[in-house]
Protein backbone atom coordinates (compact mmCIF):
# COMPACT_ATOMS: atom_id res chain seq x y z
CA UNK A 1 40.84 94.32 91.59
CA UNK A 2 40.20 93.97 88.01
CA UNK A 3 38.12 90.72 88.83
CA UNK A 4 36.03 92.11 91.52
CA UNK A 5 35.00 95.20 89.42
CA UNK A 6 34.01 92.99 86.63
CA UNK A 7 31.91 90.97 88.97
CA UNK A 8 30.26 94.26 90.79
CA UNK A 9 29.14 95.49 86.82
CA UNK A 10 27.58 92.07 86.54
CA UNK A 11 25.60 92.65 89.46
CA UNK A 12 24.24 95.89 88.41
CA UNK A 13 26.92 97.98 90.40
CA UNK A 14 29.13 100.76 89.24
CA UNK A 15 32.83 100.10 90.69
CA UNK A 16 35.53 103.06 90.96
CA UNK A 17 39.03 101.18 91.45
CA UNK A 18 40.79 103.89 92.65
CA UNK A 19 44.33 104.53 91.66
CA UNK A 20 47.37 105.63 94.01
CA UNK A 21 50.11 107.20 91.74
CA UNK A 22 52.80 106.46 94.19
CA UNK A 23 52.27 102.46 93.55
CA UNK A 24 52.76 102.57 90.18
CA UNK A 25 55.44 101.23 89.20
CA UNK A 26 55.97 102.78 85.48
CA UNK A 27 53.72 103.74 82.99
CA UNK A 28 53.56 100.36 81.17
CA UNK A 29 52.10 99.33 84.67
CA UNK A 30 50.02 102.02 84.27
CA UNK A 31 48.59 101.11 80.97
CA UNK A 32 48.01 98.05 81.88
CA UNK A 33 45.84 98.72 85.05
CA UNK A 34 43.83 101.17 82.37
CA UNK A 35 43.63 98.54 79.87
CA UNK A 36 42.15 95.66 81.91
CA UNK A 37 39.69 98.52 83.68
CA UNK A 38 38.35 99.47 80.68
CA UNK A 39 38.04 96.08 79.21
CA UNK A 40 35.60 95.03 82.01
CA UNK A 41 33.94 98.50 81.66
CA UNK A 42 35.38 100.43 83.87
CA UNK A 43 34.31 104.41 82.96
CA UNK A 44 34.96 105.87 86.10
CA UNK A 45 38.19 106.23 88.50
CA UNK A 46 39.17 107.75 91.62
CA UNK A 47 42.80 109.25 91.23
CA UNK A 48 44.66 109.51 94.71
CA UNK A 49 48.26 110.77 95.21
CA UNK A 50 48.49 107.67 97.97
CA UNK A 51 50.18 107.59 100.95
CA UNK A 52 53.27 105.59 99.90
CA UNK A 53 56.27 107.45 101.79
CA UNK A 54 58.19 107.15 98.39
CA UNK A 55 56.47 106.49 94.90
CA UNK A 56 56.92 102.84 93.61
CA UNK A 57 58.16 104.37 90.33
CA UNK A 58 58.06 108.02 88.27
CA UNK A 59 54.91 109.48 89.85
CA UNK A 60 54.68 111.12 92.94
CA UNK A 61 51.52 112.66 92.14
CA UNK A 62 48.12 112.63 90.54
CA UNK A 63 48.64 115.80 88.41
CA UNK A 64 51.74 113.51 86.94
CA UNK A 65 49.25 110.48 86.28
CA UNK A 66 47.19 112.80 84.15
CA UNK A 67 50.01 114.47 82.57
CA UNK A 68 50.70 111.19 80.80
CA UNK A 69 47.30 111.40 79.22
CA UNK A 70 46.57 107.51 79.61
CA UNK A 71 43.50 108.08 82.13
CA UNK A 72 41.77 109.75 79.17
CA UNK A 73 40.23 106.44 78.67
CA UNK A 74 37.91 106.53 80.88
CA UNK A 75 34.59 108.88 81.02
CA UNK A 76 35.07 110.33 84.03
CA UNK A 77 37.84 110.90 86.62
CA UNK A 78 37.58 111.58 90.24
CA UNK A 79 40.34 113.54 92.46
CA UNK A 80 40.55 114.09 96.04
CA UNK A 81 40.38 117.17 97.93
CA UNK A 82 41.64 118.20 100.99
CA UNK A 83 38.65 120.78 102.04
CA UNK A 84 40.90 121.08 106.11
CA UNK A 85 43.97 121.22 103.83
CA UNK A 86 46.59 118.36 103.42
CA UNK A 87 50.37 118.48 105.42
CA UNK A 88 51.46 116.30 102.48
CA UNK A 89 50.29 118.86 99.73
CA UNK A 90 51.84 121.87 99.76
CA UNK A 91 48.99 124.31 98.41
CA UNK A 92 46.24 122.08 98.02
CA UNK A 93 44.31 124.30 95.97
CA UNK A 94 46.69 125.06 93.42
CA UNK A 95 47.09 121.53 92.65
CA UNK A 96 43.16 121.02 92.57
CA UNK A 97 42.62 124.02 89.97
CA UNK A 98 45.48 122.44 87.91
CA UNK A 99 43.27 118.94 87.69
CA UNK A 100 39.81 121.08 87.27
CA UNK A 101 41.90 122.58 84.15
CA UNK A 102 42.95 119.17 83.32
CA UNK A 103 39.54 117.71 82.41
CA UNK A 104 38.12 120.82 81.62
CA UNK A 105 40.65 121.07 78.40
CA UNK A 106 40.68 117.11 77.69
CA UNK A 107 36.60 117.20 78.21
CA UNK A 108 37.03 114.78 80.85
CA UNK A 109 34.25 114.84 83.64
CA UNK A 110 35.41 115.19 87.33
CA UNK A 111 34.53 115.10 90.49
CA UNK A 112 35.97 116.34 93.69
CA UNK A 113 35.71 113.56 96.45
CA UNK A 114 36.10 114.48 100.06
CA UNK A 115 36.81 112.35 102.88
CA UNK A 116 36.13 114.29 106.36
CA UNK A 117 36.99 113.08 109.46
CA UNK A 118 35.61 114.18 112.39
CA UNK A 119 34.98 113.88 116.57
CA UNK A 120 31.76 112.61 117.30
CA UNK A 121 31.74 113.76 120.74
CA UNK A 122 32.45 117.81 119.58
């Protein structure tokens, strides 16, 4: 993944790897993946719990990704939210107010990404 966002810069684009807490595997892993981001200059990154049944390693969560204060590297950080709610995240809102605090006291831009699905035929 590294590779192709390197390539995408060089063609003008702006990647966002996104990053699924529950496949990381510990948090050398972790600064690794935010190492070789930034080094091909990565600044932005969407942060997603994933949908691993079990984490890979110590985090289950975003919140616990940001907690370890590694992601700080990069300008910006995007979350998801869960705007019809989440059965995977109990209290979806709490848990987005606790990232919004996040950045706000690290001065860390973020953005809330949605992803709606819906019926066509309703």
């Amino acid at each position: 993944m590294v590779s192709l966002c390197a390539r995408l810069r060089e063609e003008g684009m702006v990647a966002v790897p996104h990053l699924a807490a529950r496949a990381v595997c510990n948090q050398e892993q972790l600064k690794d993946w935010v190492d070789a981001f930034r080094s091909v200059g990565v600044g932005r990154v969407l942060l997603l719990a994933g949908d691993a049944p079990s984490p890979a390693g110590p985090f289950s969560s975003s919140m616990e990704l940001l907690e370890t204060d590694m992601l700080r590297e990069f300008k910006a950080i995007d979350v998801a939210g869960h705007p019809e709610g989440s059965s995977n995240i109990p209290e979806p809102l709490k848990h987005l107010r606790e990232k919004v605090h996040w950045a706000t006291d690290h001065q860390v831009e973020m953005q809330i990404v949605t992803q709606v699905c819906f019926n066509a035929s309703t």
